[in-house]
Protein backbone atom coordinates (compact mmCIF):
# COMPACT_ATOMS: atom_id res chain seq x y z
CA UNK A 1 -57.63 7.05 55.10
CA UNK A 2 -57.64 7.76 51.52
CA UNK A 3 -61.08 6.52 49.47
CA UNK A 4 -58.68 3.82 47.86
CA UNK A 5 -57.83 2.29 50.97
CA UNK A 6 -61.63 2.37 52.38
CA UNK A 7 -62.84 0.89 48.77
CA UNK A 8 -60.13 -2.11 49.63
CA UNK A 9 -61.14 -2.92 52.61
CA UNK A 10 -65.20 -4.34 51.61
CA UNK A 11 -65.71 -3.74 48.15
CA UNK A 12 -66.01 -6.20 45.06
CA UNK A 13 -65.51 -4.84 41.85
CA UNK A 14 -66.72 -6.51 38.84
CA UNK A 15 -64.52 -7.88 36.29
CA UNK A 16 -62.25 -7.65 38.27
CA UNK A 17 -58.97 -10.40 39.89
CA UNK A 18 -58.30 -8.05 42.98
CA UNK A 19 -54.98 -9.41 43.60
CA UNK A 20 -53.76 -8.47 40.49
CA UNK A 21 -55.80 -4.91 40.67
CA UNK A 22 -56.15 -3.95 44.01
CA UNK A 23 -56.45 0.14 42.82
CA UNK A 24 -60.22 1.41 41.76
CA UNK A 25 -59.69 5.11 40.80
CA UNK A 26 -62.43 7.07 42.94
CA UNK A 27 -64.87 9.23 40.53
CA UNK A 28 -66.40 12.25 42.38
CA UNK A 29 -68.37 13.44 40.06
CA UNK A 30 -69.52 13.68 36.59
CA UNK A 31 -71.41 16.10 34.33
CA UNK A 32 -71.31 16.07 30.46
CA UNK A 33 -68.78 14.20 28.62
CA UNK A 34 -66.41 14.60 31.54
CA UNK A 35 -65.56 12.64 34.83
CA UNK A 36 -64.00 13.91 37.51
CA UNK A 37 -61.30 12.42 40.12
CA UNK A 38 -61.44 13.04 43.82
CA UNK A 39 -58.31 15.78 42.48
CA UNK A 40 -60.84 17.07 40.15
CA UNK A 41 -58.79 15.70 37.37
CA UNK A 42 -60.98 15.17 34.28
CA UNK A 43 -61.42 12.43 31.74
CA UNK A 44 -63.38 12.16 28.31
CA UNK A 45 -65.65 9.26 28.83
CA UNK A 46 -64.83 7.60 25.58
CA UNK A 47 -67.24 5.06 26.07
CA UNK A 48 -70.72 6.59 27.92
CA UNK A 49 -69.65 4.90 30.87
CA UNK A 50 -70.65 1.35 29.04
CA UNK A 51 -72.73 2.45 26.78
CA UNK A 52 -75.66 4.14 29.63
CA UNK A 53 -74.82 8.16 30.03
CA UNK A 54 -75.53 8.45 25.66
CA UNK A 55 -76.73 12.08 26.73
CA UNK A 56 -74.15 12.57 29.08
CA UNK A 57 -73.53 12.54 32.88
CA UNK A 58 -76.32 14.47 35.05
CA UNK A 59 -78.55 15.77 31.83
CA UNK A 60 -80.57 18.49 33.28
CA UNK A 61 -83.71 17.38 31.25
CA UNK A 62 -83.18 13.46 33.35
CA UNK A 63 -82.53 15.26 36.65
CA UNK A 64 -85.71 17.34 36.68
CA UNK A 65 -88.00 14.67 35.16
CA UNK A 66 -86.41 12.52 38.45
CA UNK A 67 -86.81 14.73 40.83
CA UNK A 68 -90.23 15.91 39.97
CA UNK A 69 -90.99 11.74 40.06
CA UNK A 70 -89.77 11.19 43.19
CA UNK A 71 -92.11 13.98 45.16
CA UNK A 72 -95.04 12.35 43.82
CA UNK A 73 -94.09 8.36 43.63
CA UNK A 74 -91.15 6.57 44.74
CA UNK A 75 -91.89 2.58 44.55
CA UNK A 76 -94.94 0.55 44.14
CA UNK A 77 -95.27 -3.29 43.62
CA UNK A 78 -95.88 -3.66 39.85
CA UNK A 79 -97.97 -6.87 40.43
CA UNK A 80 -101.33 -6.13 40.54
CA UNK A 81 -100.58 -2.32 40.11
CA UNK A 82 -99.78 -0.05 37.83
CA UNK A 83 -98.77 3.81 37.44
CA UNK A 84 -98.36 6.42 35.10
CA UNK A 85 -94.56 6.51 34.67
CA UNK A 86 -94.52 3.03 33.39
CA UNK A 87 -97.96 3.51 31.00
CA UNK A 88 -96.21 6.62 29.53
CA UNK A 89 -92.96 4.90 28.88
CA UNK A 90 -95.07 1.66 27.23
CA UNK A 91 -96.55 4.72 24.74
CA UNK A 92 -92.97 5.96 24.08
CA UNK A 93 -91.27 3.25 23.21
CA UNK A 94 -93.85 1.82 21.09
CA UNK A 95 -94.06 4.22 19.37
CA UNK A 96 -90.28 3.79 18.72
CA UNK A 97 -90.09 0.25 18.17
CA UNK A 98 -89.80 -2.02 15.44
CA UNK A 99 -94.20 -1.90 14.52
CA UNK A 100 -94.16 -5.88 15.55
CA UNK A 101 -93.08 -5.26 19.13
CA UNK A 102 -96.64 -4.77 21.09
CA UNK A 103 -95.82 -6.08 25.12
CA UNK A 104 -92.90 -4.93 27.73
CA UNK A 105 -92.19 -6.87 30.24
CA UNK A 106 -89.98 -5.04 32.75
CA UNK A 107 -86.98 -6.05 34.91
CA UNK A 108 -83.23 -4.73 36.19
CA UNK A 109 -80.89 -4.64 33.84
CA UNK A 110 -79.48 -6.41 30.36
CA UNK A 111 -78.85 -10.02 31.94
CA UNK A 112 -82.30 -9.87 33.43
CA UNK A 113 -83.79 -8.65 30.34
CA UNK A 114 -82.04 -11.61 28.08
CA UNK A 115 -82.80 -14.21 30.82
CA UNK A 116 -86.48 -12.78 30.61
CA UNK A 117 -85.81 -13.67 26.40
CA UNK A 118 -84.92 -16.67 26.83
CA UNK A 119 -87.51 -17.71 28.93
CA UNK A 120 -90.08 -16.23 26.98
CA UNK A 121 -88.93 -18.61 23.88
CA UNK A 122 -88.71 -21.52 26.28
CA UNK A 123 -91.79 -21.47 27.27
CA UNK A 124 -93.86 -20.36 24.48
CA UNK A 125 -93.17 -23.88 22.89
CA UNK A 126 -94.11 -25.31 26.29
CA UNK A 127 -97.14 -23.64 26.52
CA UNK A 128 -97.92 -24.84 22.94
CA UNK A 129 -96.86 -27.76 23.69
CA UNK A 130 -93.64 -27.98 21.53
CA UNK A 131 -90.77 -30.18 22.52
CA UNK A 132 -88.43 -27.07 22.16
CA UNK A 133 -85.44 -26.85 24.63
CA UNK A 134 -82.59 -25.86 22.92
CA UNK A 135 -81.70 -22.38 21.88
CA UNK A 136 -78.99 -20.80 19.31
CA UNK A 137 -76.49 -18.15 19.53
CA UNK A 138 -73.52 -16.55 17.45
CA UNK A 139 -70.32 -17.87 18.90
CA UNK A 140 -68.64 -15.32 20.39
CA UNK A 141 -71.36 -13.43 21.30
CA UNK A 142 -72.47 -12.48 25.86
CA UNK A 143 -75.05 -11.58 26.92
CA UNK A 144 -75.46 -10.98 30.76
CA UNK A 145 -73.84 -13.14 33.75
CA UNK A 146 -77.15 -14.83 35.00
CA UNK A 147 -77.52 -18.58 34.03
CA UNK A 148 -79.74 -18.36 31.28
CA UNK A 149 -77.62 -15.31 29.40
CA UNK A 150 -74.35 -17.21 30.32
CA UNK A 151 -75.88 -20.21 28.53
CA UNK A 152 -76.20 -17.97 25.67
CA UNK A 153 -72.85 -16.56 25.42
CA UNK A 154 -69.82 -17.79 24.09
CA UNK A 155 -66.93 -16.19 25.64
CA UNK A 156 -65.70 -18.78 28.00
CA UNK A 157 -63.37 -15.73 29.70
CA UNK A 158 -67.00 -14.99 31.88
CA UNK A 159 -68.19 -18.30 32.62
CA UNK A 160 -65.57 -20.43 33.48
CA UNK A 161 -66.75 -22.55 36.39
CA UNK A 162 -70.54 -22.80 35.41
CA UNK A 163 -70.72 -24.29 32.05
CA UNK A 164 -72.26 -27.95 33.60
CA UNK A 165 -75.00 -26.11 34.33
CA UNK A 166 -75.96 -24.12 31.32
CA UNK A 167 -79.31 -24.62 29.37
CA UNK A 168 -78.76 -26.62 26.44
CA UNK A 169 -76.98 -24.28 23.54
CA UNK A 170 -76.15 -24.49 19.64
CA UNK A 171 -73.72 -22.02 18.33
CA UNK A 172 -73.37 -20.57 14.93
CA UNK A 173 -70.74 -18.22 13.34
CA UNK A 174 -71.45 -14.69 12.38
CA UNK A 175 -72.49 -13.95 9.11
CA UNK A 176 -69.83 -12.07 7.36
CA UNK A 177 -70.64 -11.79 3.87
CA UNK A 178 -68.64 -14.74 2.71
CA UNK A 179 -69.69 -16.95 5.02
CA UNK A 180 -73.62 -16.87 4.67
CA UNK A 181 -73.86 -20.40 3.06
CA UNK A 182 -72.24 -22.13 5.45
CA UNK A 183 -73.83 -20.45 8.53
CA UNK A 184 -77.16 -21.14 7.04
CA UNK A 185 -76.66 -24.56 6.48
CA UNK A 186 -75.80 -25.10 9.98
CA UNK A 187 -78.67 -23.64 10.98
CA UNK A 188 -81.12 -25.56 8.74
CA UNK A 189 -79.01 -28.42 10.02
CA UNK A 190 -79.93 -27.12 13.84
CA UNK A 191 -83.49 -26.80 13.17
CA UNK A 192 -84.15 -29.77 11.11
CA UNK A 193 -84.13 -31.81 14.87
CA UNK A 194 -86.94 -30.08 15.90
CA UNK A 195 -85.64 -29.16 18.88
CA UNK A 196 -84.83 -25.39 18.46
CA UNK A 197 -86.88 -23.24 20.57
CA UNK A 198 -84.93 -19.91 19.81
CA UNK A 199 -82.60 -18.02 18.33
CA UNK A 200 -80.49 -15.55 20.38
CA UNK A 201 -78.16 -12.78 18.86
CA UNK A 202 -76.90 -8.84 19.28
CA UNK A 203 -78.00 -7.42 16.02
CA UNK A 204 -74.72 -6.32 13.35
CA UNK A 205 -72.52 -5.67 16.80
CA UNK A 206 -71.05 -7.67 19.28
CA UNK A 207 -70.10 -5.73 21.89
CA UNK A 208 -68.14 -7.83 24.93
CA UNK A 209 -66.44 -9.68 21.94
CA UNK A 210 -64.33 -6.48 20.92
CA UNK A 211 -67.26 -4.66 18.83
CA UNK A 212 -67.31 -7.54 15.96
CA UNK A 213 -69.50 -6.32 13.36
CA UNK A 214 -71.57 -8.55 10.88
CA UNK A 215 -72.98 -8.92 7.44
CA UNK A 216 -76.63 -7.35 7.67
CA UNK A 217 -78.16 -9.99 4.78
CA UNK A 218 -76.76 -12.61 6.27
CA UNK A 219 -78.56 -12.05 9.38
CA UNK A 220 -82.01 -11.21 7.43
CA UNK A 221 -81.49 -14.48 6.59
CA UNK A 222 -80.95 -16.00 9.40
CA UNK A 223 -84.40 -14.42 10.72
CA UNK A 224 -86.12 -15.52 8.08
CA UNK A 225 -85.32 -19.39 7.89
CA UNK A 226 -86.23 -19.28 11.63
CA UNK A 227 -89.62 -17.58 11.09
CA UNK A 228 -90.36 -19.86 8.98
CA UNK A 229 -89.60 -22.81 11.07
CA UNK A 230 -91.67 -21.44 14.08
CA UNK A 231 -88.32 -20.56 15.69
CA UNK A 232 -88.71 -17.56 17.75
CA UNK A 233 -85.73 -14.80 17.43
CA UNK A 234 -84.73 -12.83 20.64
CA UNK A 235 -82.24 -9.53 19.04
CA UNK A 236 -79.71 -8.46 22.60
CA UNK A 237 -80.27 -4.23 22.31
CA UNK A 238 -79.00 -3.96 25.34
CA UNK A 239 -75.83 -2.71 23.60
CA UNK A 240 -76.72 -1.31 20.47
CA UNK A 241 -80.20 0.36 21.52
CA UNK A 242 -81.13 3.93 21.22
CA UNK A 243 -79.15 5.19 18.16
CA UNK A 244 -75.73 3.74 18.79
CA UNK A 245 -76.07 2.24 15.44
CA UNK A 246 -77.18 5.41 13.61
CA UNK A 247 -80.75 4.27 13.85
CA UNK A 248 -83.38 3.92 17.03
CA UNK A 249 -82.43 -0.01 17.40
CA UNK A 250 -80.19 -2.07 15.32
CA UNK A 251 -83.03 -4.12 14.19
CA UNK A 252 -84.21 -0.95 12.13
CA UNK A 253 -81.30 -2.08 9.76
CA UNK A 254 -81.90 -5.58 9.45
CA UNK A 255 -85.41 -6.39 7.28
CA UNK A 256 -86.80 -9.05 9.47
CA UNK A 257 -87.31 -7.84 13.04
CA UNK A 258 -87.42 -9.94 16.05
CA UNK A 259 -90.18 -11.69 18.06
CA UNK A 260 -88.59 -10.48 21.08
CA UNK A 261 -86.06 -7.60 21.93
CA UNK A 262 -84.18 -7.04 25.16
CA UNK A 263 -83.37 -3.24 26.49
CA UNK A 264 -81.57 -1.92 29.06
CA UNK A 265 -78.24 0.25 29.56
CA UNK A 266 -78.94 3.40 27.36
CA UNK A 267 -83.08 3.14 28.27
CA UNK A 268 -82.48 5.44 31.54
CA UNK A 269 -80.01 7.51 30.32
CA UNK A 270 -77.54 5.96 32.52
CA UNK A 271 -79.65 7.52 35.44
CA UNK A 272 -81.13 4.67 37.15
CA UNK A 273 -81.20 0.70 36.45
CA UNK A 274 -84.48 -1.01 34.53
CA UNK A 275 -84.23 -3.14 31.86
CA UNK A 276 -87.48 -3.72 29.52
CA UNK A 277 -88.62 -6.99 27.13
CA UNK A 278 -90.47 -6.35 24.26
CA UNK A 279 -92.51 -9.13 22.70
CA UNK A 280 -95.15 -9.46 19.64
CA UNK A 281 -98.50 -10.33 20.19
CA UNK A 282 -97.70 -13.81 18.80
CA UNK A 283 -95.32 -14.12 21.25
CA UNK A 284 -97.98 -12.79 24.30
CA UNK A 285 -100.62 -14.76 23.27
CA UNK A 286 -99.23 -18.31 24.12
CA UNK A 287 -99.02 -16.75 27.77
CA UNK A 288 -102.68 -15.66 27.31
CA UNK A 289 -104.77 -18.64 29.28
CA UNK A 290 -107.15 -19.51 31.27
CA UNK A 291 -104.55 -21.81 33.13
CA UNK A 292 -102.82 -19.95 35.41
CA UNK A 293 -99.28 -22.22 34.75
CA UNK A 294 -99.26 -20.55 31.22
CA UNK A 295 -98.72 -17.17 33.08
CA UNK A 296 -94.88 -15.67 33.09
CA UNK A 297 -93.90 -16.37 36.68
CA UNK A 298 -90.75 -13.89 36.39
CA UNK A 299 -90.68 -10.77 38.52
CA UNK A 300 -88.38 -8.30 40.55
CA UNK A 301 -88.47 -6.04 43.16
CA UNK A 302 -88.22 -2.78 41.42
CA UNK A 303 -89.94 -3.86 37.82
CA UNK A 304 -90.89 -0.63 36.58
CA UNK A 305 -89.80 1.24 39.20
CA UNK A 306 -91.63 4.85 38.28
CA UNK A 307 -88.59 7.11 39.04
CA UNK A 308 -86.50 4.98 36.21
CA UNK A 309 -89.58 5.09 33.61
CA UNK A 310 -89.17 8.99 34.48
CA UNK A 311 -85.60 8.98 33.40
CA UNK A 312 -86.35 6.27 30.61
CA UNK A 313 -89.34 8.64 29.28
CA UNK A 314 -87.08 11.87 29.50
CA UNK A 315 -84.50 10.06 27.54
CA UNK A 316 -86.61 8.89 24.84
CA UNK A 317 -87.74 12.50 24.38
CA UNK A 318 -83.87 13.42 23.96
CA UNK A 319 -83.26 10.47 21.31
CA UNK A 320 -85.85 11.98 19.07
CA UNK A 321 -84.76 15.90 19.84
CA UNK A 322 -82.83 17.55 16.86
CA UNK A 323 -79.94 18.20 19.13
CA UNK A 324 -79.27 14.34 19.91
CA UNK A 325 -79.54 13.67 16.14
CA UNK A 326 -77.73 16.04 15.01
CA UNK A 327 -74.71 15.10 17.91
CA UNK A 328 -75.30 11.28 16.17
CA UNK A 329 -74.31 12.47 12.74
CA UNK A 330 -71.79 14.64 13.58
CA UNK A 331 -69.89 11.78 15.54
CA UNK A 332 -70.44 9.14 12.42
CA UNK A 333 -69.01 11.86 10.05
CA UNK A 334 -66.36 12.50 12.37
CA UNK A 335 -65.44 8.38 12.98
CA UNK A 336 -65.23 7.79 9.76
CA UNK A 337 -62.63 10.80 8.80
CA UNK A 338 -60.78 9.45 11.52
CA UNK A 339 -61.01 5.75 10.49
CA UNK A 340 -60.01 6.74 7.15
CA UNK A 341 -57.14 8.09 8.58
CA UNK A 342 -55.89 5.67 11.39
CA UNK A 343 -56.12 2.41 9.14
CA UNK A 344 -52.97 3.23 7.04
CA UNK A 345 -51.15 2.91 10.83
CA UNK A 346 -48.51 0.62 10.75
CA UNK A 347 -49.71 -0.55 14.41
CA UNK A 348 -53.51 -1.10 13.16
CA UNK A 349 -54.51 -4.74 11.79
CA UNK A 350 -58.02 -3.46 10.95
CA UNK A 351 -60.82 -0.88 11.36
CA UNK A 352 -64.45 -0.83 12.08
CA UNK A 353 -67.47 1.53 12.34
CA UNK A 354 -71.68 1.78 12.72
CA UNK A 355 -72.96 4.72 13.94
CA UNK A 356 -71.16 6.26 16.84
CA UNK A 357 -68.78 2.78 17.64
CA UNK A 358 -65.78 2.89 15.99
CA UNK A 359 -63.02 -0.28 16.92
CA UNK A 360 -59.40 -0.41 15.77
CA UNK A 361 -57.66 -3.79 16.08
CA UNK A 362 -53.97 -3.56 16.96
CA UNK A 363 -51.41 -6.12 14.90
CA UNK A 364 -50.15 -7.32 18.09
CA UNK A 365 -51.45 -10.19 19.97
CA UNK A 366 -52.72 -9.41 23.29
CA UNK A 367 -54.52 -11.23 26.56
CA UNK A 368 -58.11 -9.86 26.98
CA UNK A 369 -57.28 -8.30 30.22
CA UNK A 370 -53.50 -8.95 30.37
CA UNK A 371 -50.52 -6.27 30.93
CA UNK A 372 -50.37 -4.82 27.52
CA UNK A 373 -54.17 -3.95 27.80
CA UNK A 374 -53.59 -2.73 31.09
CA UNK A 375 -50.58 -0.41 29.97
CA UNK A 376 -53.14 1.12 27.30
CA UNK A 377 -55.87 2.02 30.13
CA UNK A 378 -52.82 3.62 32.13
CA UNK A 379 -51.98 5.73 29.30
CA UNK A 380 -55.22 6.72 28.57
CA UNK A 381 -56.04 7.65 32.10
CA UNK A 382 -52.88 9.79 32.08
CA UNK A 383 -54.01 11.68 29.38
CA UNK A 384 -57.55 12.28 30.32
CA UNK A 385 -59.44 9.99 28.34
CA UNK A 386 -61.23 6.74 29.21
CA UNK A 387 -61.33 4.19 27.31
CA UNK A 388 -61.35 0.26 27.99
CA UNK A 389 -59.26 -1.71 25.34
CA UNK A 390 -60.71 -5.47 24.44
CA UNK A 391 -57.58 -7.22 24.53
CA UNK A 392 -55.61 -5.71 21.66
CA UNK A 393 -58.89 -3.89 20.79
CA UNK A 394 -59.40 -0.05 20.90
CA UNK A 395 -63.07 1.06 20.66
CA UNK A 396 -64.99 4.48 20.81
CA UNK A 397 -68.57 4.96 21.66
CA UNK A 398 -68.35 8.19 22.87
CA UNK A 399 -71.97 10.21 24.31
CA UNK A 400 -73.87 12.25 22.03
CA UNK A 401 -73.44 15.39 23.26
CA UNK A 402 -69.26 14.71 22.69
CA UNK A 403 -67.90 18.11 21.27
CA UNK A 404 -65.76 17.93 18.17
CA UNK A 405 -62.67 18.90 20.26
CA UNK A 406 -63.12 16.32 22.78
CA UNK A 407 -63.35 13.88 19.69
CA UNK A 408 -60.03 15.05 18.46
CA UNK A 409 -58.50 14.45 22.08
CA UNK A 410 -59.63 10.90 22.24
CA UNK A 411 -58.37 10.46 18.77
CA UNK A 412 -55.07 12.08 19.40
CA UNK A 413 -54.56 9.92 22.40
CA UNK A 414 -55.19 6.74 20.64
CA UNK A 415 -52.73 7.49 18.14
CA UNK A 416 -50.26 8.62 20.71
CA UNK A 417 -50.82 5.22 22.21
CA UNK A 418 -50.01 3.49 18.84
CA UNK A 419 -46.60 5.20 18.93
CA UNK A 420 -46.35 3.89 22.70
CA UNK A 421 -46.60 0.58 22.35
C-alpha cells in the first residue's frame, strides 16, 4: 500500500476539504532549500515551509545543539522549575528585542502565543480594575485558530461556524497612506467608550490575507493614540519575526513598539514547536500581587520545553551570523530586480515586497482555495518548486540560505505560470 493510501485511511490534514483533496504528496526528507518526494524528486521550498525552516531544512548548527540537549535534558514541568535552555534563550532574545520587551511567557505555537496576548491585555485591565473587554484588530488580518486568535481575525474563510462565540471585537482598516485619517478617527471613535482593552495587529504584513502590506506611519500612529489612552498593543510576529522583514522583528521599523509581542514559527528554526510572549514590565507588573487571582493561570505541557530553547538559542545565533545576513540582503536585492521586472506582466494587477516576501497579485479573480489556485500549486509542483498561491495571489518567502540559482528557478516558474494561465 502506497504512503498515499495509508495517509487516507486516518489522517486529517489541515486546511484542508478532504473530499475535494483526498491526495497529500508524501515528503521523505528535506535538507537545505530542497524537499524531497518518496521518488526523491526535489522541490525549492519557496516559502520555508510556512515561514519556520528560515535557515533551511536539517541546519547542522540546530541538529547538534538538539542532540547535545537531548542527552542531558529532555522535559521538565516549567511550573515551579526552571533550566538552563530556557534562561539562555530569555538572555538571547532580549537581547534582540525591541529594549521595552523585559518578560517571556512561553507556550506551543503562534495561536497559543496570540491567545496568551490577548489574555494578557484582558486581564491587565481586570487586575487594575478597568472595565476593558473589548479588543481591536485590522480587518483582514488571522491570527491562530484557537478562540481568542479567531476572535481576533477577520477572515471569515477560517472561522465559519464559531463566530457566536468570539470575544467581543472592533475592526479597523489598514493604514495605507491615504487612509490614515479615517482609520484614526475610528479608532479615537473605538476608544472614546472606554471599553478598549487592546489593540491586536501583524506589524506592516499580513500574512494569511495574501501578504497585504501597510503604511508604516500610519501604524506609529495607531500605537501612539493607544498608548496614550492606556490601551495596550499586542504586534502578531509570529509571521514576520526573525528578519523576514529585513530587520530582527517588524516592530524595529515601526517607532512605537508594542506592550506585548507574540513569537513562534521561525523561533526554532522550524526544528521543534514553542511559541514565546514577550511583555514590558508595565505589562508584568499588574500580574505582580500578593493575591494569587492576579497570577496568569495559562500553561502547557511542554512550555519551554529545553530541547526547543536549544534549537530556538542555535537559531538566534544564526540570525545574527554574517552568513544569514548577508543571505537576507542578497534575497531583497534579488526580489526587487525581479519585481521590477514581473510588474510590467500583462497577467500581474500589482506587486509587493519587505525584506525577503515578495507577493504578485494576478488580474484575474480567483476563489481562495478554488480550482484556478489549485491548477497553480500543480504546476508548480511539476516544476519543482513549492509555492502556495492566496487565491489569485503568488508570494515568495524563500529561506535564507536560498542560492541565487534556485531564486531564478522559482522566478522562472512563476512567470511560466503567468503564460499558463
Amino acid at each position: 500500500m502506497s504512503l498515499q493510501e495509508r495517509d487516507k485511511k486516518h489522517l486529517w490534514h489541515p486546511l484542508t476539504q478532504h473530499k475535494l483533496h483526498p491526495e497529500a504528496i508524501p515528503i521523505a526528507r528535506a535538507k537545505g532549500v530542497l524537499l524531497y518526494d518518496e521518488h526523491d524528486k526535489s522541490y525549492i521550498d519557496g516559502i520555508a515551509s510556512w515561514y519556520t525552516a528560515m535557515y533551511g531544512h536539517c541546519h547542522a548548527d540546530i541538529i547538534a545543539a538538539v542532540y547535545k540537549q537531548m542527552q542531558q535534558l529532555d522535559q521538565v514541568v516549567f511550573s515551579g522549575f526552571t533550566h538552563e535552555p530556557a534562561i539562555d534563550l530569555s538572555e538571547a532574545l532580549i537581547a534582540i528585542l525591541p529594549d521595552n520587551q523585559q518578560k517571556l511567557f512561553f507556550s506551543d505555537n503562534g495561536s497559543t502565543a496570540t491567545e496568551i496576548g490577548i489574555k494578557m491585555a484582558l486581564q491587565y485591565h481586570h487586575n487594575l480594575g478597568n472595565d476593558r473587554k473589548v479588543m481591536i484588530a485590522f480587518e483582514n488580518g488571522f491570527h491562530g485558530d484557537t478562540f481568542g486568535a479567531m476572535s481576533a481575525s477577520g477572515l471569515s474563510v477560517y472561522n465559519g461556524a464559531f463566530e457566536d462565540f468570539f470575544i467581543d471585537m472592533k475592526r479597523i482598516p489598514v493604514p495605507d497612506g491615504k487612509n490614515n485619517a479615517d482609520v484614526v478617527a475610528l479608532l479615537k471613535e473605538y476608544i472614546a467608550s472606554g471599553t478598549i482593552a487592546g489593540f491586536i495587529y501583524e506589524p506592516l504584513v499580513q500574512g494569511a490575507a495574501a501578504m497585504q502590506m501597510h503604511d508604516t506611519v500610519g501604524l506609529s500612529e495607531i500605537l501612539k493614540i493607544c498608548a496614550e489612552n492606556k490601551v495596550i498593543t499586542i504586534a502578531d510576529e509570529v509571521m514576520t519575526g526573525f528578519g523576514k522583514t529585513g530587520t530582527y522583528f517588524a516592530s524595529d521599523q515601526v517607532s512605537i513598539k508594542p506592550d506585548i509581542m507574540c513569537l513562534s514559527k521561525a523561533l526554532t528554526a522550524g526544528m521543534l514547536p514553542m511559541a514565546i510572549t514577550s511583555c514590558s514590565l508595565q505589562v508584568y507588573n499588574a500580574f505582580y500581587d500578593d493575591s494569587i487571582t492576579k497570577g496568569l493561570f495559562h500553561g502547557h505541557t511542554y512550555t519551554a520545553n529545553p530541547l526547543a530553547c536549544a534549537a530556538a538559542l542555535a537559531g538566534i545565533k544564526l540570525l545574527k551570523s554574517v552568513e544569514i545576513q548577508e543571505g537576507i540582503q542578497r534575497i531583497i536585492t534579488a526580489h526587487r530586480k525581479f519585481e521590477k521586472y514581473i510588474k510590467q506582466h500583462s497577467k500581474v494587477a500589482t506587486t509587493r515586497q519587505l525584506g525577503v516576501i515578495f507577493a504578485l497579485d494576478l488580474n484575474i479573480k480567483m476563489e481562495r482555495y478554488g480550482n484556478l489556485r489549485d491548477q497553480l500549486f500543480t504546476f508548480f509542483m511539476q516544476n519543482g518548486v513549492f509555492l502556495r498561491p492566496l487565491g489569485n495571489t503568488i508570494y515568495i518567502l524563500p529561506p535564507y540560505i536560498i542560492t541565487q540559482e534556485q531564486l531564478d528557478k522559482v522566478y522562472s516558474v512563476i512567470e511560466e505560470a503567468l503564460e499558463m494561465i
